[in-house]
C-alpha atoms as a PDB file:
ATOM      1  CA  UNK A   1      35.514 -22.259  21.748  1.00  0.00           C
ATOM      2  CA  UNK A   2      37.010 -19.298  23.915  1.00  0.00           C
ATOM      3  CA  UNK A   3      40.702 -19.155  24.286  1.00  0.00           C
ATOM      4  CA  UNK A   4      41.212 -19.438  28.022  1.00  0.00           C
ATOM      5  CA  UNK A   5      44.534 -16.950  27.505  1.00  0.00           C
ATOM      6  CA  UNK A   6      42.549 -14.771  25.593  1.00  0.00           C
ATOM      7  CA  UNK A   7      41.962 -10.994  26.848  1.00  0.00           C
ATOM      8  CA  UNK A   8      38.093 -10.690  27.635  1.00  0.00           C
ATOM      9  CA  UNK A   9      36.335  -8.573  25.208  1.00  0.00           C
ATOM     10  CA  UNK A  10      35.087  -4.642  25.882  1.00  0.00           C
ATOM     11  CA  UNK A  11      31.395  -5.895  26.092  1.00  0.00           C
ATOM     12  CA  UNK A  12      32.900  -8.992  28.630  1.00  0.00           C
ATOM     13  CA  UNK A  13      34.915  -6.396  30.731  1.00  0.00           C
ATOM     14  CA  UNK A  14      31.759  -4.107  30.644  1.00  0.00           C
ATOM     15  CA  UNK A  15      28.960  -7.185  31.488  1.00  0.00           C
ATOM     16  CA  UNK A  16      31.907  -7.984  34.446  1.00  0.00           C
ATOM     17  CA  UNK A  17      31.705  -3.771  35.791  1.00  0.00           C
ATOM     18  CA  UNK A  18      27.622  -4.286  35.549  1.00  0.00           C
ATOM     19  CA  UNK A  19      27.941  -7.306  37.753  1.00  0.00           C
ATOM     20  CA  UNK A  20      30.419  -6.082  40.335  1.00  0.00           C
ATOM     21  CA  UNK A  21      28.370  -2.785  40.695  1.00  0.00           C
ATOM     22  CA  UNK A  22      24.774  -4.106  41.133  1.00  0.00           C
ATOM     23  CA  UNK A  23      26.743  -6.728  43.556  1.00  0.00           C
ATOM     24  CA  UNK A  24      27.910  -4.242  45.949  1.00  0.00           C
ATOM     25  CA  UNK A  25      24.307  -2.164  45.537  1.00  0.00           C
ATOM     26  CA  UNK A  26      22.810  -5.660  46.735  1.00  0.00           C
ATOM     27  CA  UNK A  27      25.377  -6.332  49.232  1.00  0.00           C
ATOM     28  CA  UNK A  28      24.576  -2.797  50.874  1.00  0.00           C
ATOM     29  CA  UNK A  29      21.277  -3.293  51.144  1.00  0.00           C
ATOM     30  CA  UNK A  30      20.989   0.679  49.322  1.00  0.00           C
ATOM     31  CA  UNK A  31      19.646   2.273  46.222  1.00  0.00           C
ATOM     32  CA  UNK A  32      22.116   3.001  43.648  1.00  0.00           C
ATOM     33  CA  UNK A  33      22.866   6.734  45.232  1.00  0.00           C
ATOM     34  CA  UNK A  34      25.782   7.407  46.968  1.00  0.00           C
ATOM     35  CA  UNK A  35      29.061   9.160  46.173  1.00  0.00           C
ATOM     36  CA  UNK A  36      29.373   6.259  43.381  1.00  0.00           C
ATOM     37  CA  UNK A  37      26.152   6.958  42.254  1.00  0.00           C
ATOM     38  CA  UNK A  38      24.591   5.802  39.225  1.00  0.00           C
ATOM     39  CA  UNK A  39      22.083   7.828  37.026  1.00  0.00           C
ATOM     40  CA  UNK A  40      19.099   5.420  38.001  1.00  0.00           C
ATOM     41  CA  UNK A  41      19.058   7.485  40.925  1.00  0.00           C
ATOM     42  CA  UNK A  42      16.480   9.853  42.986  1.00  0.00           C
ATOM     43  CA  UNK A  43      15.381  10.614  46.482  1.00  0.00           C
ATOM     44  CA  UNK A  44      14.911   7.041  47.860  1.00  0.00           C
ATOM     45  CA  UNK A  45      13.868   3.918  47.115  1.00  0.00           C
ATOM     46  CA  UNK A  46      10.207   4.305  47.861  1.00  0.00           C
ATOM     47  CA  UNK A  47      10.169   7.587  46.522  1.00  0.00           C
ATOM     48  CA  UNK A  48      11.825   6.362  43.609  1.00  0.00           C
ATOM     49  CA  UNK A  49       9.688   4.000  43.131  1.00  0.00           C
ATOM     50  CA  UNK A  50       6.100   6.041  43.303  1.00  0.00           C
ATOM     51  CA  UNK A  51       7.134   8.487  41.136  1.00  0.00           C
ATOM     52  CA  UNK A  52       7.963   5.624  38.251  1.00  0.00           C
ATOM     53  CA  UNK A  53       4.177   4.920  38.912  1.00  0.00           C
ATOM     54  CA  UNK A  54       4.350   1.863  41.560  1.00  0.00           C
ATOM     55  CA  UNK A  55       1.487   1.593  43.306  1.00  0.00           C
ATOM     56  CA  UNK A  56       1.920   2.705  47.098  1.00  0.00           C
ATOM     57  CA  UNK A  57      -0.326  -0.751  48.298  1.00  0.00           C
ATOM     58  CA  UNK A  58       1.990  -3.166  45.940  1.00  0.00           C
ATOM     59  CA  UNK A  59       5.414  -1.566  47.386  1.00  0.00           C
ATOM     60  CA  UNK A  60       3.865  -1.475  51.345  1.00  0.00           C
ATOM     61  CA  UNK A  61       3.318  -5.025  51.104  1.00  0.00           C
ATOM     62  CA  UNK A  62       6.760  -5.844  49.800  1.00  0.00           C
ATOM     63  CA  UNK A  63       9.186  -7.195  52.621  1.00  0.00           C
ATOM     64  CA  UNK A  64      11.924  -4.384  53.703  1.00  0.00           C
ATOM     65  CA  UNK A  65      14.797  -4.092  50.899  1.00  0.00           C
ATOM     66  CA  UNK A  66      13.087  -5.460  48.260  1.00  0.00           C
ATOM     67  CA  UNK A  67      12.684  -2.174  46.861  1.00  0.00           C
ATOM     68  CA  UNK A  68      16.148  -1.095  45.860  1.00  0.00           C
ATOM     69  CA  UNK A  69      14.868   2.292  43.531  1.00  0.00           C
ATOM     70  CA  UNK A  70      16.885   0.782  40.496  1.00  0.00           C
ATOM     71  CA  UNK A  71      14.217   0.755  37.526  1.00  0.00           C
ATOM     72  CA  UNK A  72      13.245   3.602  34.684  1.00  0.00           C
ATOM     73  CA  UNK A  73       9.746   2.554  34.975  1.00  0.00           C
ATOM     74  CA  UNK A  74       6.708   0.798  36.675  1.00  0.00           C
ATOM     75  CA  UNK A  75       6.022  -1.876  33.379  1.00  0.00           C
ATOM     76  CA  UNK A  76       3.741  -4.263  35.264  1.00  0.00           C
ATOM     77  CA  UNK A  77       0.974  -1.646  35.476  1.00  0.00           C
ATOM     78  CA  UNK A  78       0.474  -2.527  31.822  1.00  0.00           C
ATOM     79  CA  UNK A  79       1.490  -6.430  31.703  1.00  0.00           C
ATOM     80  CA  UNK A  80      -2.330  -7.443  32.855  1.00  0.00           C
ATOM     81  CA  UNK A  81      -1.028 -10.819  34.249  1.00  0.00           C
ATOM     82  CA  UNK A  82      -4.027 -13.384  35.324  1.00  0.00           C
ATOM     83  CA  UNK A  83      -4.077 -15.592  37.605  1.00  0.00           C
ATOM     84  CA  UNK A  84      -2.367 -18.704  36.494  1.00  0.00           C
ATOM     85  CA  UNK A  85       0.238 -17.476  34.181  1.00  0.00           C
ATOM     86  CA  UNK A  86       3.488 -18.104  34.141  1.00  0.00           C
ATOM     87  CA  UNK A  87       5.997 -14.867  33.717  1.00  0.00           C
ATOM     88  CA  UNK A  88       9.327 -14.490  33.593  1.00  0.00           C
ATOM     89  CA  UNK A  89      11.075 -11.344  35.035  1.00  0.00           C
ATOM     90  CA  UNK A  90      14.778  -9.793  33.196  1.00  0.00           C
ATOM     91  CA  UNK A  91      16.889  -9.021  35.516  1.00  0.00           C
ATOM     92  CA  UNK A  92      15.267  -9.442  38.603  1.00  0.00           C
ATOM     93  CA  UNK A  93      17.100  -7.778  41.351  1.00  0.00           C
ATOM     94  CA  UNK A  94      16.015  -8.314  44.600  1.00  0.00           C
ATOM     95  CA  UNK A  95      12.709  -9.103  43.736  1.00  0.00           C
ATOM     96  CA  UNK A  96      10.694  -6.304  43.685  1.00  0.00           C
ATOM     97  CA  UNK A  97       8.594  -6.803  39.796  1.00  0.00           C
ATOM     98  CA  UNK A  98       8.753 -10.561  40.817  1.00  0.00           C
ATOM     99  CA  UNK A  99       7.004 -10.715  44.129  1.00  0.00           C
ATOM    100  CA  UNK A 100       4.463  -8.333  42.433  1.00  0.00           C
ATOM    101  CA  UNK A 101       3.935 -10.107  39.874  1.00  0.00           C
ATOM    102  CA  UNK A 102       3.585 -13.272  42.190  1.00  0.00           C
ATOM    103  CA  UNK A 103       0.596 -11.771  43.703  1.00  0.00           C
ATOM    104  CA  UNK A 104      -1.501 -11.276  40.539  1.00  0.00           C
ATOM    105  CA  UNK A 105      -0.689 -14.675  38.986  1.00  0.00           C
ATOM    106  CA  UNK A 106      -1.454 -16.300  41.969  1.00  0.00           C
ATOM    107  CA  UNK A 107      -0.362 -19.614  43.606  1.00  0.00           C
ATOM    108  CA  UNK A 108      -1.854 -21.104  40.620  1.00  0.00           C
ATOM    109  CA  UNK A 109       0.779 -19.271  38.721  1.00  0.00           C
ATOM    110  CA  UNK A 110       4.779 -19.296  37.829  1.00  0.00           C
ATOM    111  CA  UNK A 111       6.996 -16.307  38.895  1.00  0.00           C
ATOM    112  CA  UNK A 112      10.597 -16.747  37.995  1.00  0.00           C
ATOM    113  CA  UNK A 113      13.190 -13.599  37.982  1.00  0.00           C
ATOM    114  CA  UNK A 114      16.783 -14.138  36.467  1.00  0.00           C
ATOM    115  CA  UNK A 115      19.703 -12.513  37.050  1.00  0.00           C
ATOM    116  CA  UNK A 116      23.499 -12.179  36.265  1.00  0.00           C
ATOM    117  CA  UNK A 117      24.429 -10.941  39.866  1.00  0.00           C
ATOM    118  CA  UNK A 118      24.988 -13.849  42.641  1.00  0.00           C
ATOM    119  CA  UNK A 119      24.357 -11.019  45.587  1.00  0.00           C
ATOM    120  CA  UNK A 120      21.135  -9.716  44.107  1.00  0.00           C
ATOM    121  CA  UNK A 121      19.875 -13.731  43.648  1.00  0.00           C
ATOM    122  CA  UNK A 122      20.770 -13.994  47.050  1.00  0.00           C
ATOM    123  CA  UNK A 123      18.829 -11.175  48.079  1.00  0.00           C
ATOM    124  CA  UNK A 124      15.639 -12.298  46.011  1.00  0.00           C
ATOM    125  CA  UNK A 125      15.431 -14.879  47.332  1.00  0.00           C
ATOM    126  CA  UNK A 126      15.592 -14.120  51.009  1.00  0.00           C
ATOM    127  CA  UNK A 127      12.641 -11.617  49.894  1.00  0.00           C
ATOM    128  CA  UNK A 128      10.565 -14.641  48.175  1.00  0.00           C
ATOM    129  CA  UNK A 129      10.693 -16.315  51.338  1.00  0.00           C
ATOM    130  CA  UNK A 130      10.460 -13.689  53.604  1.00  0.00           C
ATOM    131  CA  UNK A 131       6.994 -13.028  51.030  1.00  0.00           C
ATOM    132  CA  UNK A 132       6.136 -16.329  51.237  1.00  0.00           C
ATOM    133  CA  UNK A 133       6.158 -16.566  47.653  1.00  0.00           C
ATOM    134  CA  UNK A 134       6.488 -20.480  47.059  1.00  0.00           C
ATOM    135  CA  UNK A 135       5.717 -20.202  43.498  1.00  0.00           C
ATOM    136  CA  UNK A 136       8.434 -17.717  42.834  1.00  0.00           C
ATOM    137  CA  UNK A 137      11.985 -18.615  42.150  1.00  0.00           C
ATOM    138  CA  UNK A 138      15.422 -16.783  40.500  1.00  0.00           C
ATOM    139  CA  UNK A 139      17.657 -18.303  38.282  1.00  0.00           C
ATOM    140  CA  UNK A 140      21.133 -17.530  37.900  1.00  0.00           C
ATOM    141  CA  UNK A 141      21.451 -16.652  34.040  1.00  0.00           C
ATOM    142  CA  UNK A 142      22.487 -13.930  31.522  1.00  0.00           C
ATOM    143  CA  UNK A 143      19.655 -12.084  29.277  1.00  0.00           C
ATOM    144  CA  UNK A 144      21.416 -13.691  25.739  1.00  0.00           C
ATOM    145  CA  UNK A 145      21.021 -16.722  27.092  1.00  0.00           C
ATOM    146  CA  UNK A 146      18.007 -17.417  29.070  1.00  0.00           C
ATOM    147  CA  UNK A 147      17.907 -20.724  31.506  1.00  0.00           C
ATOM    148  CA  UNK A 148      13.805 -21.410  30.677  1.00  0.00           C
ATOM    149  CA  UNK A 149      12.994 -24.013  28.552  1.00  0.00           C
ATOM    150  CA  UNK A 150      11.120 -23.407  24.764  1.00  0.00           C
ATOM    151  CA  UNK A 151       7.440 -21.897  24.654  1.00  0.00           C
ATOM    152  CA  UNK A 152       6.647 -22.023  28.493  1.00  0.00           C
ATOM    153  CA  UNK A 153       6.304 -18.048  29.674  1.00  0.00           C
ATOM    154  CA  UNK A 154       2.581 -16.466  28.872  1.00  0.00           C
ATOM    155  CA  UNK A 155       4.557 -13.288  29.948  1.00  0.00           C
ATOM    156  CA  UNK A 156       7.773 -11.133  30.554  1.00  0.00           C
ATOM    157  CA  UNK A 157       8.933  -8.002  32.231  1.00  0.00           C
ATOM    158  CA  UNK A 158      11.995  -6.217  32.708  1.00  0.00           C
ATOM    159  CA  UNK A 159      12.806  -2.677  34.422  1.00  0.00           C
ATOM    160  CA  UNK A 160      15.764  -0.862  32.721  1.00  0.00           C
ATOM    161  CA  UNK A 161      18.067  -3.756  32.501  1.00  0.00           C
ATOM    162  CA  UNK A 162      17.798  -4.759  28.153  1.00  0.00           C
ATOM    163  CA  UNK A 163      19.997  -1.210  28.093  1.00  0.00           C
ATOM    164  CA  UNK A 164      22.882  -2.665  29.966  1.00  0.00           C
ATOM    165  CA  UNK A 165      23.545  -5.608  27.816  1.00  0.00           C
ATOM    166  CA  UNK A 166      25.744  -5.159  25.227  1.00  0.00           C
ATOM    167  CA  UNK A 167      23.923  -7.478  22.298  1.00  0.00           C
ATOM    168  CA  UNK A 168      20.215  -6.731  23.105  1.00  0.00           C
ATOM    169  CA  UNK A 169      19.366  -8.473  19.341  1.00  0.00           C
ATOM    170  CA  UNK A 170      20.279 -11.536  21.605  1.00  0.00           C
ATOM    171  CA  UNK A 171      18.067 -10.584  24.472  1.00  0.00           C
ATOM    172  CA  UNK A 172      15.172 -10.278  21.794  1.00  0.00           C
ATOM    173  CA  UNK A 173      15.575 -13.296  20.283  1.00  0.00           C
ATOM    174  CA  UNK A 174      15.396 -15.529  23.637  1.00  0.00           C
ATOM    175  CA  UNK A 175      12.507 -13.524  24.425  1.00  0.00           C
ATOM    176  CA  UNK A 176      10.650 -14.889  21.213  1.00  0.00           C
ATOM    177  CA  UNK A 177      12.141 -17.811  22.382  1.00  0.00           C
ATOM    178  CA  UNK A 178      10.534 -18.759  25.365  1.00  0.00           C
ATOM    179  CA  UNK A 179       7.243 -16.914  25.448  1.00  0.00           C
ATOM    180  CA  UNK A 180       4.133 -19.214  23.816  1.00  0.00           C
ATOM    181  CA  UNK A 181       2.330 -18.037  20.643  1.00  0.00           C
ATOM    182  CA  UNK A 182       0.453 -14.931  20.794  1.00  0.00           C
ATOM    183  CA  UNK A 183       2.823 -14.175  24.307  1.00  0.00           C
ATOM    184  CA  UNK A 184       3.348 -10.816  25.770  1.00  0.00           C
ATOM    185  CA  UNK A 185       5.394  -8.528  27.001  1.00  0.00           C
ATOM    186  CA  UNK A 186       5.958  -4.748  28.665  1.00  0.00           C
ATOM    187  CA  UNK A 187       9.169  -3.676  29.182  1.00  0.00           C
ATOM    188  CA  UNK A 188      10.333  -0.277  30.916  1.00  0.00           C
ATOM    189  CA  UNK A 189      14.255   0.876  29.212  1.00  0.00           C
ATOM    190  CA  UNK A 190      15.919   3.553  28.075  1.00  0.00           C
ATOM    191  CA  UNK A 191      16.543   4.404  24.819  1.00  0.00           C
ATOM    192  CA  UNK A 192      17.877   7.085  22.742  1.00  0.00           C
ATOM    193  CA  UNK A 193      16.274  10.321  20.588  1.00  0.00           C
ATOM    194  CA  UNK A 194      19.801  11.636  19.446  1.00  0.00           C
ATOM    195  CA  UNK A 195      23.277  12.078  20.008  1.00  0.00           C
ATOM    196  CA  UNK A 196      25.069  11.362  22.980  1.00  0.00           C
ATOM    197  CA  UNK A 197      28.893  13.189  23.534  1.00  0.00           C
ATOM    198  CA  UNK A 198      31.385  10.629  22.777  1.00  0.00           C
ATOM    199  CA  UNK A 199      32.533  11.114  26.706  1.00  0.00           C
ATOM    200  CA  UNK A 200      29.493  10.022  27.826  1.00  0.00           C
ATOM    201  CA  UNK A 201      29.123   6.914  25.872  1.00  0.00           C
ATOM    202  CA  UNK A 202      32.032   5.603  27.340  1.00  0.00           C
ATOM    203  CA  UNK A 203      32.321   6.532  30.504  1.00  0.00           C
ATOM    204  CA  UNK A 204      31.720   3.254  32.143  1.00  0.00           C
ATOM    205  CA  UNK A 205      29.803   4.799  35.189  1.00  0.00           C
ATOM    206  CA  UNK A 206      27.913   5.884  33.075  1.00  0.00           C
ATOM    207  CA  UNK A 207      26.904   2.613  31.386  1.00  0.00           C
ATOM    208  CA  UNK A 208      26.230   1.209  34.540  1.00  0.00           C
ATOM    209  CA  UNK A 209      23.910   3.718  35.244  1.00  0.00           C
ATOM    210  CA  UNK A 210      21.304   3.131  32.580  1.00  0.00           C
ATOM    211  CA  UNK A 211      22.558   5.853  30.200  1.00  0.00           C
ATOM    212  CA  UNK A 212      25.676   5.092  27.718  1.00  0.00           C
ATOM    213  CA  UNK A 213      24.343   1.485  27.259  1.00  0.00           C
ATOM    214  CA  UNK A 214      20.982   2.326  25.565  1.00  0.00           C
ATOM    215  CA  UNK A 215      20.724   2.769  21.888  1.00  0.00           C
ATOM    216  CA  UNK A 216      18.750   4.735  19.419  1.00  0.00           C
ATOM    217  CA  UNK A 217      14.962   4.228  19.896  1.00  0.00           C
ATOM    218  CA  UNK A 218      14.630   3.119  15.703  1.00  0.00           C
ATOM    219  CA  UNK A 219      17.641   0.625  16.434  1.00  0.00           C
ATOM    220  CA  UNK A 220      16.077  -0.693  19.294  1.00  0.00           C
ATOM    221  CA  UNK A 221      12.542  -0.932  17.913  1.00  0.00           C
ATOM    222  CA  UNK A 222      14.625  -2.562  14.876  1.00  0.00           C
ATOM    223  CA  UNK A 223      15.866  -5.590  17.319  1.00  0.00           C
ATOM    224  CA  UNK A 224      12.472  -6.138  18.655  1.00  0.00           C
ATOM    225  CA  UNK A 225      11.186  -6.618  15.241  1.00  0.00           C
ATOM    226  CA  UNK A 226      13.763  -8.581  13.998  1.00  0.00           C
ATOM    227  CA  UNK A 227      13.413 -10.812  16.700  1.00  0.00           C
ATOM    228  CA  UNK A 228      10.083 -11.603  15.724  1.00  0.00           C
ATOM    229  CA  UNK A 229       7.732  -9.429  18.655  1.00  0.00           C
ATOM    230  CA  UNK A 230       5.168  -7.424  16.834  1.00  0.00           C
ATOM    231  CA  UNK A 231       1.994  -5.333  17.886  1.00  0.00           C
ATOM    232  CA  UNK A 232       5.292  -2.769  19.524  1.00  0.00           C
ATOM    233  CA  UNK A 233       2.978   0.048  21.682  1.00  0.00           C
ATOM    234  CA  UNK A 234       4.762   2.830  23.565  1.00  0.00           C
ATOM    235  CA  UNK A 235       2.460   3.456  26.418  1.00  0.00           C
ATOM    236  CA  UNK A 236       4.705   5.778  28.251  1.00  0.00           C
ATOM    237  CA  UNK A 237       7.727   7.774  27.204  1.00  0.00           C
ATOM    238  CA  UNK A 238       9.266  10.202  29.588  1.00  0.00           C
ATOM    239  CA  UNK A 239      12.365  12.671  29.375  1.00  0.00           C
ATOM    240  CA  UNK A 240      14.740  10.134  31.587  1.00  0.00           C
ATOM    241  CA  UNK A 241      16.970  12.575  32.862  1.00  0.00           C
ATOM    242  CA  UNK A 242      14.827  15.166  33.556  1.00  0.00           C
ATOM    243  CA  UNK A 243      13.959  12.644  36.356  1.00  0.00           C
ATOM    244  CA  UNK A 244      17.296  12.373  37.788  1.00  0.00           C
ATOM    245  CA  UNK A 245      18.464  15.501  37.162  1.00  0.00           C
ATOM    246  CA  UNK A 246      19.091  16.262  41.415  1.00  0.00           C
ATOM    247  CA  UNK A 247      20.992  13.112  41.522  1.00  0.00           C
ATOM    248  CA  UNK A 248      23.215  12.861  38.008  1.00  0.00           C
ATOM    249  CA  UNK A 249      26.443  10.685  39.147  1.00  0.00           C
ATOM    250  CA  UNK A 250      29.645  12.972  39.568  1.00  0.00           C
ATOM    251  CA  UNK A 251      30.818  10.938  36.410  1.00  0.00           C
ATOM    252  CA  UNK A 252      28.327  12.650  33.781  1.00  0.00           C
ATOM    253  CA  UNK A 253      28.526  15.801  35.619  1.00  0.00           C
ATOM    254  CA  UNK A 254      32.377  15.975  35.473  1.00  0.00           C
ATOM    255  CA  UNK A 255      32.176  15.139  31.847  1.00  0.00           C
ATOM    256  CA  UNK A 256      29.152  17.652  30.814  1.00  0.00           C
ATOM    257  CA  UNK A 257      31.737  19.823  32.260  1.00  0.00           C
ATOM    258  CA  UNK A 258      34.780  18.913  30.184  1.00  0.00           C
ATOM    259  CA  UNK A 259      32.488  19.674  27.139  1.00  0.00           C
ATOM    260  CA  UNK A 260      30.983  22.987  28.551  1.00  0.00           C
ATOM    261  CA  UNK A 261      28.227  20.848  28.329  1.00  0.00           C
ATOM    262  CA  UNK A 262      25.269  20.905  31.228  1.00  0.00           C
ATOM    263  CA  UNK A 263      22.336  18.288  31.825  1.00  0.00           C
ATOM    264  CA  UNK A 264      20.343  20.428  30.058  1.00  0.00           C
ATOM    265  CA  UNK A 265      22.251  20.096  26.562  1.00  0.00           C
ATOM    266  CA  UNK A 266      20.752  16.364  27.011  1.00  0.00           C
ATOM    267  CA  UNK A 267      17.156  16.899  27.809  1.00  0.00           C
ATOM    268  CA  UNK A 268      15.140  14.919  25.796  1.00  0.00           C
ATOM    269  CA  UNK A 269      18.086  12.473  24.129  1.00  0.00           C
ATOM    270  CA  UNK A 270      17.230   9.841  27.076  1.00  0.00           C
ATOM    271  CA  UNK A 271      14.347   8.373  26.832  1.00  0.00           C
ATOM    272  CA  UNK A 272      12.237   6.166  29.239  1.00  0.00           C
ATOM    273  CA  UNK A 273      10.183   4.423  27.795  1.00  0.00           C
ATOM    274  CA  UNK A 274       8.021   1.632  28.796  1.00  0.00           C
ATOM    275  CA  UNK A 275       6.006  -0.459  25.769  1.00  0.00           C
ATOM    276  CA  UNK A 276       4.685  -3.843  24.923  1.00  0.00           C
ATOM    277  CA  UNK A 277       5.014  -6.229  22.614  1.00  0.00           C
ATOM    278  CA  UNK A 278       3.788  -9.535  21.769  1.00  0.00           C
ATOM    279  CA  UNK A 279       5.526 -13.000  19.624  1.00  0.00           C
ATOM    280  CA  UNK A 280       3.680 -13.043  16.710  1.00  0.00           C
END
């Protein structure tokens, strides 16, 4: 048990900066850019969004401000739902993977997005029912500790949210967890080919942003493993900040600086990388 007068820890305090952030994003009804702007950043939300490989159709038919431009990916291209299934969506947001996924599952089917962040609940599900996605529904919940019962979920996703939890062995684990036998997943994150400058890794901005929070790709890989997910496939790996490079946060710019350092010192240490996985 927790002392109650006891100081909350670095990776508490951090978890606490994650929620307050993606609160005011979802309380704005805005992307992450801004002059506070996180590195998950780019021209728009749409635009965002297309270039990460979203189908234009899928995001047209989403209700207005569903589509915040927060992910590192587009990991449901690959997740082949069927109608039916039941899948389970990381860090949901407001919606957007969810209400997609909705659609290919079917009202047959099971959609249910969790998140940390009471705002961007409250925002998903506005979108659900402004959808009229009646077999969707969000959970309040953190990733270590998942509120879906034992062997239910035939599949998960998760955009570029694993990163920004500090014990991501713990996110694995639930994910073996709840997924059925031979279950699946495809997951879009960022991880890391190589060294980071110590200013960068804890700049907290930073972490929020998708960047100081990810790990190296062998660690990460490591954790999946571990966790008991096999048949790991990379089926897309992109330079992340080469994507965001118009729209770095004045954070990591200001810090680059300090070290003489530019964005292009870092090209090719961030990775986004989307990949799948299944319990075996």
């Amino acid at each position: 048990m927790t002392d109650k007068n006891q100081a909350p820890s670095i990776s508490e305090d951090l978890v606490a900066t994650v929620r307050d952030r993606y609160g005011k994003i979802a309380e704005s009804g805005s992307s992450c850019c801004g002059p506070a702007a996180t590195s998950c950043c780019g021209p728009s939300p749409s635009g965002i969004s297309t270039g990460l490989g979203y189908k234009p159709v899928d995001l047209e038919l989403l209700p207005e401000g569903a589509d915040l431009g927060l992910g590192c990916g587009a990991p449901l291209e690959h997740l082949e739902l069927q109608p039916g299934e039941t899948v389970v969506d990381l860090g949901s947001g407001a919606g957007i993977d969810a209400l997609i996924a909705a659609r290919a599952v079917g009202p047959e089917g099971r959609v249910i997005g969790i998140d940390m962040t009471p705002e961007m609940l409250d925002k998903a599900r506005a979108n659900a029912a402004a959808a009229g996605a009646d077999h969707v529904e969000f959970r309040e919940g953190r990733l270590e500790t998942l509120p879906v019962d034992d062997a239910t979920v035939n599949a998960i996703t998760s955009n570029c949210v694993i990163n920004l939890v500090p014990d991501k062995s713990k996110v694995f684990a639930e994910i073996h967890r709840i997924l059925t036998p031979g279950g699946r997943l495809v997951v879009s994150d960022v991880m890391l080919d190589g060294e980071l400058p110590e200013i960068i890794t804890k700049d907290v901005m930073a972490y929020v942003g998708c960047v100081s929070g990810a790990v190296q790709r062998e660690n990460y890989l490591r954790m999946l493993t571990e966790a008991g997910l096999g048949e790991i496939e990379v089926v897309k790996d992109v330079d992340f900040l080469a994507t965001v490079a118009d729209s770095l946060p004045e954070e990591i710019s200001s810090a680059l600086e300090e070290l003489g350092l530019s964005n292009e010192d870092l090209r090719g240490v961030v990775r986004s990388v989307t990949y799948r996985a299944r319990k075996v």
